[in-house]
Protein backbone atom coordinates (compact mmCIF):
# COMPACT_ATOMS: atom_id res chain seq x y z
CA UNK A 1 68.81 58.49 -58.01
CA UNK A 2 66.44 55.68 -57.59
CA UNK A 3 63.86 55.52 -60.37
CA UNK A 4 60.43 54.01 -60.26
CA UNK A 5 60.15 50.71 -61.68
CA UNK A 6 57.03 48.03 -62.43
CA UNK A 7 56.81 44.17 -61.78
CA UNK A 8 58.31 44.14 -65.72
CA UNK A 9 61.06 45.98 -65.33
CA UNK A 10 64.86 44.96 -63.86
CA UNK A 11 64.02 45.94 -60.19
CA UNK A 12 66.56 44.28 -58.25
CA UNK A 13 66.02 42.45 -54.29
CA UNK A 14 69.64 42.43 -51.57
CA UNK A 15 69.01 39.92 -48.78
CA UNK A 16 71.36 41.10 -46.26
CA UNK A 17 70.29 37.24 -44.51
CA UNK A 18 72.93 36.97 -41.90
CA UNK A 19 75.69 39.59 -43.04
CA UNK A 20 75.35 41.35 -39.81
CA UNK A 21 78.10 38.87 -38.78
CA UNK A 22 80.33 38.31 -40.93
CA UNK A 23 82.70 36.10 -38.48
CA UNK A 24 79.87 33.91 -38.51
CA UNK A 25 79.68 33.15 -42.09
CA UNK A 26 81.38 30.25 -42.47
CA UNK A 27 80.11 28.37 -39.37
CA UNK A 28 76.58 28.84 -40.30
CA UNK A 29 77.61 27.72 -43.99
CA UNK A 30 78.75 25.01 -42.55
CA UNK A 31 76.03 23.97 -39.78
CA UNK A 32 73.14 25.05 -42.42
CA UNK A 33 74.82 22.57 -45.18
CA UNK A 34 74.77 20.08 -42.89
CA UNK A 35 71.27 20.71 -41.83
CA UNK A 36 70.24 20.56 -45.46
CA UNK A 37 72.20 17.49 -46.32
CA UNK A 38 70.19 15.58 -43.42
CA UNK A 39 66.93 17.23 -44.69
CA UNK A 40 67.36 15.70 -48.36
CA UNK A 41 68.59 12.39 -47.50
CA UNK A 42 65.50 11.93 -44.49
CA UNK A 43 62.52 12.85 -46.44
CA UNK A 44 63.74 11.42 -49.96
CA UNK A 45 64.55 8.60 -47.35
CA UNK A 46 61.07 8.66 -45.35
CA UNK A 47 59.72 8.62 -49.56
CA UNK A 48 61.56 5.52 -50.74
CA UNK A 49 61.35 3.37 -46.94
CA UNK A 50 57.75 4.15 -48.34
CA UNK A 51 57.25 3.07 -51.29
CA UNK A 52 59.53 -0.19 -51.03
CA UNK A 53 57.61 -1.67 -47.79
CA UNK A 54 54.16 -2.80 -48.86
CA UNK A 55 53.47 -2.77 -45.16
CA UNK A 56 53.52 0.86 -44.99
CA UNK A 57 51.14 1.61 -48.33
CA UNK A 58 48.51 2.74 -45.47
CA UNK A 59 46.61 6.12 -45.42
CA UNK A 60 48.82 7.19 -42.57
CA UNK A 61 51.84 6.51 -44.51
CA UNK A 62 50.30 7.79 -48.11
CA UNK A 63 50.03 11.31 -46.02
CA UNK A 64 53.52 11.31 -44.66
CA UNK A 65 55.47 10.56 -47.53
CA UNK A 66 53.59 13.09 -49.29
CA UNK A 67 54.75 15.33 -46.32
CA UNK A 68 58.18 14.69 -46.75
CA UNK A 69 57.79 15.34 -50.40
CA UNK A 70 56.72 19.06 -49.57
CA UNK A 71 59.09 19.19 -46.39
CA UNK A 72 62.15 18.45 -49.07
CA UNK A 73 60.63 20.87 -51.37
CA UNK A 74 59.95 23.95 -49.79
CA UNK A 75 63.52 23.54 -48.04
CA UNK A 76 65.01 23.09 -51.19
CA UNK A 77 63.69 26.57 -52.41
CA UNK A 78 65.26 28.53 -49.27
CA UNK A 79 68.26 26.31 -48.28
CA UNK A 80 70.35 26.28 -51.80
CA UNK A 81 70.09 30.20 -52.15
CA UNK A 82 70.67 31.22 -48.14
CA UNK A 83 73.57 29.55 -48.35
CA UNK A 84 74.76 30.82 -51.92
CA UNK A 85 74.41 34.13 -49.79
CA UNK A 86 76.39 32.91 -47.08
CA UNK A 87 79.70 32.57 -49.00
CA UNK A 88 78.98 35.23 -51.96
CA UNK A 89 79.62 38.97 -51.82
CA UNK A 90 76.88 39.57 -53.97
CA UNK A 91 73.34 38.45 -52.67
CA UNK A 92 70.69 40.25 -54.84
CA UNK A 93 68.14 38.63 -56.77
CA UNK A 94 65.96 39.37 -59.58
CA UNK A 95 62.40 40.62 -59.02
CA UNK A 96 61.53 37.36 -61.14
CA UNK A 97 63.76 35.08 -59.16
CA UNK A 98 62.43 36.97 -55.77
CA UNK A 99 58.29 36.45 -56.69
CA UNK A 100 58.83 32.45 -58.38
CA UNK A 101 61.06 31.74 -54.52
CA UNK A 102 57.93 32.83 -52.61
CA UNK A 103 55.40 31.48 -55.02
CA UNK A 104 56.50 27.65 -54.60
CA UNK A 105 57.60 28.74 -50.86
CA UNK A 106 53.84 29.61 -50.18
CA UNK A 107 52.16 27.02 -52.33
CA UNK A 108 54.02 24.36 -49.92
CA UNK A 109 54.07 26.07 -46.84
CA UNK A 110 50.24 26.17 -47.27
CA UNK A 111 50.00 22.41 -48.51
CA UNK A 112 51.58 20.99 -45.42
CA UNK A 113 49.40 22.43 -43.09
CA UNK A 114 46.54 21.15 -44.63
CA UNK A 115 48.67 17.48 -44.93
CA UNK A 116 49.09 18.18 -41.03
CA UNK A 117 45.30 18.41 -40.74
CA UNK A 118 44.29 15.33 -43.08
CA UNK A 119 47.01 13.30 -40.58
CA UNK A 120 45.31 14.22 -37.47
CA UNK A 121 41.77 12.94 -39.09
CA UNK A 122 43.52 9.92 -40.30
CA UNK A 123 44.33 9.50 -36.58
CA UNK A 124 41.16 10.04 -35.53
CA UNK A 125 39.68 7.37 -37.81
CA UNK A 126 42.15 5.22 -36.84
CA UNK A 127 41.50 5.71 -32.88
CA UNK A 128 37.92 6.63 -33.04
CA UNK A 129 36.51 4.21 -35.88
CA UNK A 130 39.36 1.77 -36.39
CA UNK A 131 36.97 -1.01 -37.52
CA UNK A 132 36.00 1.05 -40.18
CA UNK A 133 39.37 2.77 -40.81
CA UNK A 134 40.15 1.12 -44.30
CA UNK A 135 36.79 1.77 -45.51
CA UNK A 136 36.61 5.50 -44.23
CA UNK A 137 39.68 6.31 -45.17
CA UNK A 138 39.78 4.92 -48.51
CA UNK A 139 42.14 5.34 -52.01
CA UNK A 140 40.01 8.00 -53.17
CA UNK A 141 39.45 9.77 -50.39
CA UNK A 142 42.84 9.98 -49.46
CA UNK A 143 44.12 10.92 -53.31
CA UNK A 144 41.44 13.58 -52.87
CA UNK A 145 42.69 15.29 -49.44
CA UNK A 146 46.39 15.61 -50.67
CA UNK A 147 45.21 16.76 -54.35
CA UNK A 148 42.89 19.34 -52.00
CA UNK A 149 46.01 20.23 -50.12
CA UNK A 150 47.83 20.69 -52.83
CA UNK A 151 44.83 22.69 -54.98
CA UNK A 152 44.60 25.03 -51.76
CA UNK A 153 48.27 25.80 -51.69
CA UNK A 154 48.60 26.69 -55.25
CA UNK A 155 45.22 28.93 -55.20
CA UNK A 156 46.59 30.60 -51.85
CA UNK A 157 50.08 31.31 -53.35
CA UNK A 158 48.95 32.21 -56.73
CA UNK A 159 46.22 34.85 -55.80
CA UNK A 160 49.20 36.36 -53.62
CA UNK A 161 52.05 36.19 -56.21
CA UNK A 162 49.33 37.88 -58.77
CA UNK A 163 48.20 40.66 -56.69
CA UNK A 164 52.24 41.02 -56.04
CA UNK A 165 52.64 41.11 -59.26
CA UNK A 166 50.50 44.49 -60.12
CA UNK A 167 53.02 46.52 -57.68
CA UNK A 168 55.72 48.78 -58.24
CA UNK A 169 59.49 48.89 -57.17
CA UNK A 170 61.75 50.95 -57.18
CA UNK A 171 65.34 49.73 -59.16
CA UNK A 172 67.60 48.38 -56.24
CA UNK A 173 65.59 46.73 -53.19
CA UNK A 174 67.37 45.67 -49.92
CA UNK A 175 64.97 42.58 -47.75
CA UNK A 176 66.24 42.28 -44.18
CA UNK A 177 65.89 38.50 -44.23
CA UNK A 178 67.43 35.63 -45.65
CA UNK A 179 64.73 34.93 -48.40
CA UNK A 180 61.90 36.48 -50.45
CA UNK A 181 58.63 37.13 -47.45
CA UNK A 182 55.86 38.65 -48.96
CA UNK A 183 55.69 41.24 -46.11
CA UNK A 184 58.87 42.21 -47.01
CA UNK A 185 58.49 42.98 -50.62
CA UNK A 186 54.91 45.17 -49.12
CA UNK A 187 56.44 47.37 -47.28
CA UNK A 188 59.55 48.07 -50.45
CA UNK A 189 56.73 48.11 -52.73
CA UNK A 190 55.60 51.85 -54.10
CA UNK A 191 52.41 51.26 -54.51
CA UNK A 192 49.21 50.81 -52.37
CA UNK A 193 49.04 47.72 -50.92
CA UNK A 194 46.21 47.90 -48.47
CA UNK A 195 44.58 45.45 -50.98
CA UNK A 196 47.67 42.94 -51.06
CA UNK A 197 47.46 43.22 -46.98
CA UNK A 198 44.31 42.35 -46.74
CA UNK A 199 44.67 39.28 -49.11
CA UNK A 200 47.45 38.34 -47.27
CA UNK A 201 45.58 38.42 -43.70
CA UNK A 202 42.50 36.95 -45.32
CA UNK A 203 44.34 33.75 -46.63
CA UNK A 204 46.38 33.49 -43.52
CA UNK A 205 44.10 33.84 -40.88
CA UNK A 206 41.36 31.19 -42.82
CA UNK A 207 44.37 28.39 -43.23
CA UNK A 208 45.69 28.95 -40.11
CA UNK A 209 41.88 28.60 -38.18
CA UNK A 210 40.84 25.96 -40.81
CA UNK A 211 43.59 23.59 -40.26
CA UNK A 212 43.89 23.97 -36.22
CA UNK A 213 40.37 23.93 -35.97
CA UNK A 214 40.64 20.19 -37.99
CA UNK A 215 43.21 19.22 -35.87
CA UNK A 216 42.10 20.39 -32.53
CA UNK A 217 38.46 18.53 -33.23
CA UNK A 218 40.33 15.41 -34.28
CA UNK A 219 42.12 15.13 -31.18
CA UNK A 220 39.12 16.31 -29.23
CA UNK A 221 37.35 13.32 -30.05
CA UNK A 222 40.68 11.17 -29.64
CA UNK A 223 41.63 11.94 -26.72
CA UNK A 224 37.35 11.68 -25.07
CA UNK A 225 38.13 8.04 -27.12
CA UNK A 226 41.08 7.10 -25.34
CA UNK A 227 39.96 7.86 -22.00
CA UNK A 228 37.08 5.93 -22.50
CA UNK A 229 39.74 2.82 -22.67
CA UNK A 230 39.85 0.24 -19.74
CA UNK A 231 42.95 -0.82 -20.48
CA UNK A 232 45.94 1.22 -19.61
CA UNK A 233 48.43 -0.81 -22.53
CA UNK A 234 45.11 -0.16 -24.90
CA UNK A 235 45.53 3.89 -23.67
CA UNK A 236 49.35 3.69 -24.24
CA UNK A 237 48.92 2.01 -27.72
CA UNK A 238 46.89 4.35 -28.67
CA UNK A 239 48.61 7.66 -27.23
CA UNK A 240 52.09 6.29 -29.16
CA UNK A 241 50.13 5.85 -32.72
CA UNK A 242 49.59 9.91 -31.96
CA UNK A 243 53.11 10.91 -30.69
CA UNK A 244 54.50 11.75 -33.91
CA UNK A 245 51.94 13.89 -35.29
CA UNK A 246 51.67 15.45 -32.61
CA UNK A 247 55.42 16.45 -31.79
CA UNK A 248 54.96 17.67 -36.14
CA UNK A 249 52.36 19.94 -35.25
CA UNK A 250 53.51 21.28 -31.96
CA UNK A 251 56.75 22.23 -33.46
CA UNK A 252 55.36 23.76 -37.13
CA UNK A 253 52.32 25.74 -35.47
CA UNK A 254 54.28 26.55 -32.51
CA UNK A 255 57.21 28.11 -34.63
CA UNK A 256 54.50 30.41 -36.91
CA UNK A 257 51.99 31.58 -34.27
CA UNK A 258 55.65 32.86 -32.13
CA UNK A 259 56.39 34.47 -35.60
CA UNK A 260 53.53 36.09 -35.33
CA UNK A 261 53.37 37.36 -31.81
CA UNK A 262 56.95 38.87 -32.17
CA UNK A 263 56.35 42.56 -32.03
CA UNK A 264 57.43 44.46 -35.18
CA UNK A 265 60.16 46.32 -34.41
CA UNK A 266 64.16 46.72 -35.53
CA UNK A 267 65.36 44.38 -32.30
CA UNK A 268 62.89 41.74 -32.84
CA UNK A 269 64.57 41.45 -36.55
CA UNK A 270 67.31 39.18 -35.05
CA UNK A 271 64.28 36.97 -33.62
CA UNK A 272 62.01 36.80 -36.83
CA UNK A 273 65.26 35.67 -38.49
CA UNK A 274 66.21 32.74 -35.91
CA UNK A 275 62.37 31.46 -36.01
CA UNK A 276 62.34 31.34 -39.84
CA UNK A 277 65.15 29.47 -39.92
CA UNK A 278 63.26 27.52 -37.41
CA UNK A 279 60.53 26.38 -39.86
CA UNK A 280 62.09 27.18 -42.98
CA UNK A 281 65.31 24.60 -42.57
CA UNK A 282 65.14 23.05 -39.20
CA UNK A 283 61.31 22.05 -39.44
CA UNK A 284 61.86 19.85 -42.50
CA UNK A 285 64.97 18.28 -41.21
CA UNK A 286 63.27 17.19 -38.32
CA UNK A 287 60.01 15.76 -39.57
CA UNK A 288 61.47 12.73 -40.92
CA UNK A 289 63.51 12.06 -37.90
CA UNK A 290 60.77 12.19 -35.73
CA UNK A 291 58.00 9.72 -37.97
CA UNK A 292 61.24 7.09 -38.59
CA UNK A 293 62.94 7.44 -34.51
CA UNK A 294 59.43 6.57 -33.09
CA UNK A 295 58.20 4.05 -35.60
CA UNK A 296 59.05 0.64 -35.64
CA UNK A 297 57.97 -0.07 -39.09
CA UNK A 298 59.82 2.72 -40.99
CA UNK A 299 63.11 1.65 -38.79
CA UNK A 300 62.66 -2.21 -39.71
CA UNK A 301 62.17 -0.95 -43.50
CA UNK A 302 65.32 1.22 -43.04
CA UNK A 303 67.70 -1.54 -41.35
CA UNK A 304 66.42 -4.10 -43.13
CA UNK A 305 67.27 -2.04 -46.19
CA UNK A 306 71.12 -1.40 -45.50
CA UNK A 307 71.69 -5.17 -44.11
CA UNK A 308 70.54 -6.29 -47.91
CA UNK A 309 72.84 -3.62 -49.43
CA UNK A 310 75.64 -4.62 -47.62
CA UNK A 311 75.55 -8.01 -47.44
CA UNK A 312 74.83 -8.01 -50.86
CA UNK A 313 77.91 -6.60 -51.30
């Protein structure tokens, strides 16, 4: 008999993650560890190629490394325990273990789309105003965007995780997903959560239009900049500086507004899964590939790194 429980009690959470196929344990171990190992050692990377060039202590660069900071971060609070569940026969967690993994999970989440946003005005400054880039975007304006990014994210994730918090579960939980989503835990919960809901599409909805609506005006005015150019090499230039961000964006927006349009049903499961591995694991692995492959700077840094280390050897 299952027997009512509150956010105090022992109420226990199963991921089933990806135990619909079992044959395929091991291989996605395997493929996910690797995926993880490349995440860690890029953004700690993309951090460090940072902080030892003085070239690269730019606003532009300030933002990114602190995007790879929260790219290795949130990662690092899915990866480690999807993959525990991968080679374990027992894959529960503890309500407490369940509410902290989606607490720092949101509070990141959150904080790089606002990073995302503060990028794309950097760019426009950069494009736009670039006489006046330096003094625009200066120390303490920049310090004050990521703390802002940062404040948002833990003020998003904490009103959540509260209002979580005042539910009630029943003793032994199963989540159809590989880690702890808040709209999972809802729709276990045995309590009303019309309030939680509308928190939850409150939040979303005003981070989601905030930040695109940043970054769609930014590159609104870039792109009415660069056509203004005479000079196609000038138009080229200035199209490359964007390339980056933009492939970051396409791929982290694009992967949460498909999430969204997936219709909620027991099929599309399977598909919710796939994309949230997507931007949960894949997403932060990629980031730093992306800023170092099509920057010159950060791959100079990065060479010129390992020729010293070896030679030194």
């Amino acid at each position: 008999m299952l027997v009512l429980q509150t956010n105090k009690s022992g109420a226990v959470f199963t991921l089933l993650g990806f135990s619909d196929y079992p044959k395929l344990q091991v291989p996605l171990f395997l493929i996910f560890m690797g995926i993880y190992s490349i995440t860690v050692v890029g953004n700690i990377g993309m951090i460090v190629t940072i902080k030892i060039n003085p070239k690269l202590h730019t606003p532009m660069y300030f933002f990114l490394s602190h995007l790879s900071f929260v790219d290795f971060c949130y990662s690092s609070i899915i990866a480690p325990k999807m993959l525990a569940n991968l080679i374990a026969r027992d894959r529960s967690i503890s309500f407490s273990g369940c509410i902290a993994q989606y607490f720092f999970f949101c509070t990141f989440v959150v904080t790089e789309g606002f990073l995302l946003a503060a990028m794309a005005y950097d760019r426009f400054v950069a494009i736009c105003n670039p006489l006046l880039y330096t003094v625009t975007l200066s120390q303490k304006l920049c310090a004050m965007l990521v703390v802002g990014s940062y404040s948002w994210g833990v003020a998003c994730s904490l009103t959540l995780t509260c209002s979580t918090l005042q539910l009630s579960f029943y003793d032994f939980n199963i989540i159809d997903h590989f880690f702890c989503e808040l709209s999972s835990l809802l729709s276990l919960s045995c309590s009303d959560t019309s309030i939680n809901q509308l928190l939850l599409f409150i939040f979303a909805i005003f981070t989601a239009i905030g930040t695109l609506l940043i970054i769609l005006l930014s590159y609104l005015f870039i792109v009415v900049t660069i056509l203004k150019m005479h000079s196609a090499s000038s138009r080229r230039k200035a199209f490359s500086t964007c390339a980056s961000h933009l492939t970051a964006i396409t791929i982290f927006y694009g992967t949460i507004l498909f999430l969204y349009c997936v219709p909620n049903s027991k099929n599309s499961r399977h598909t919710v899964k796939v994309a949230s591995v997507f931007y949960t694991v894949v997403i932060p692995m990629l980031n730093p590939l992306v800023y170092s492959l099509r920057n010159k700077d950060v791959k100079d840094t990065v060479c010129k790194f390992i020729n010293t280390k070896l030679f030194s050897y």
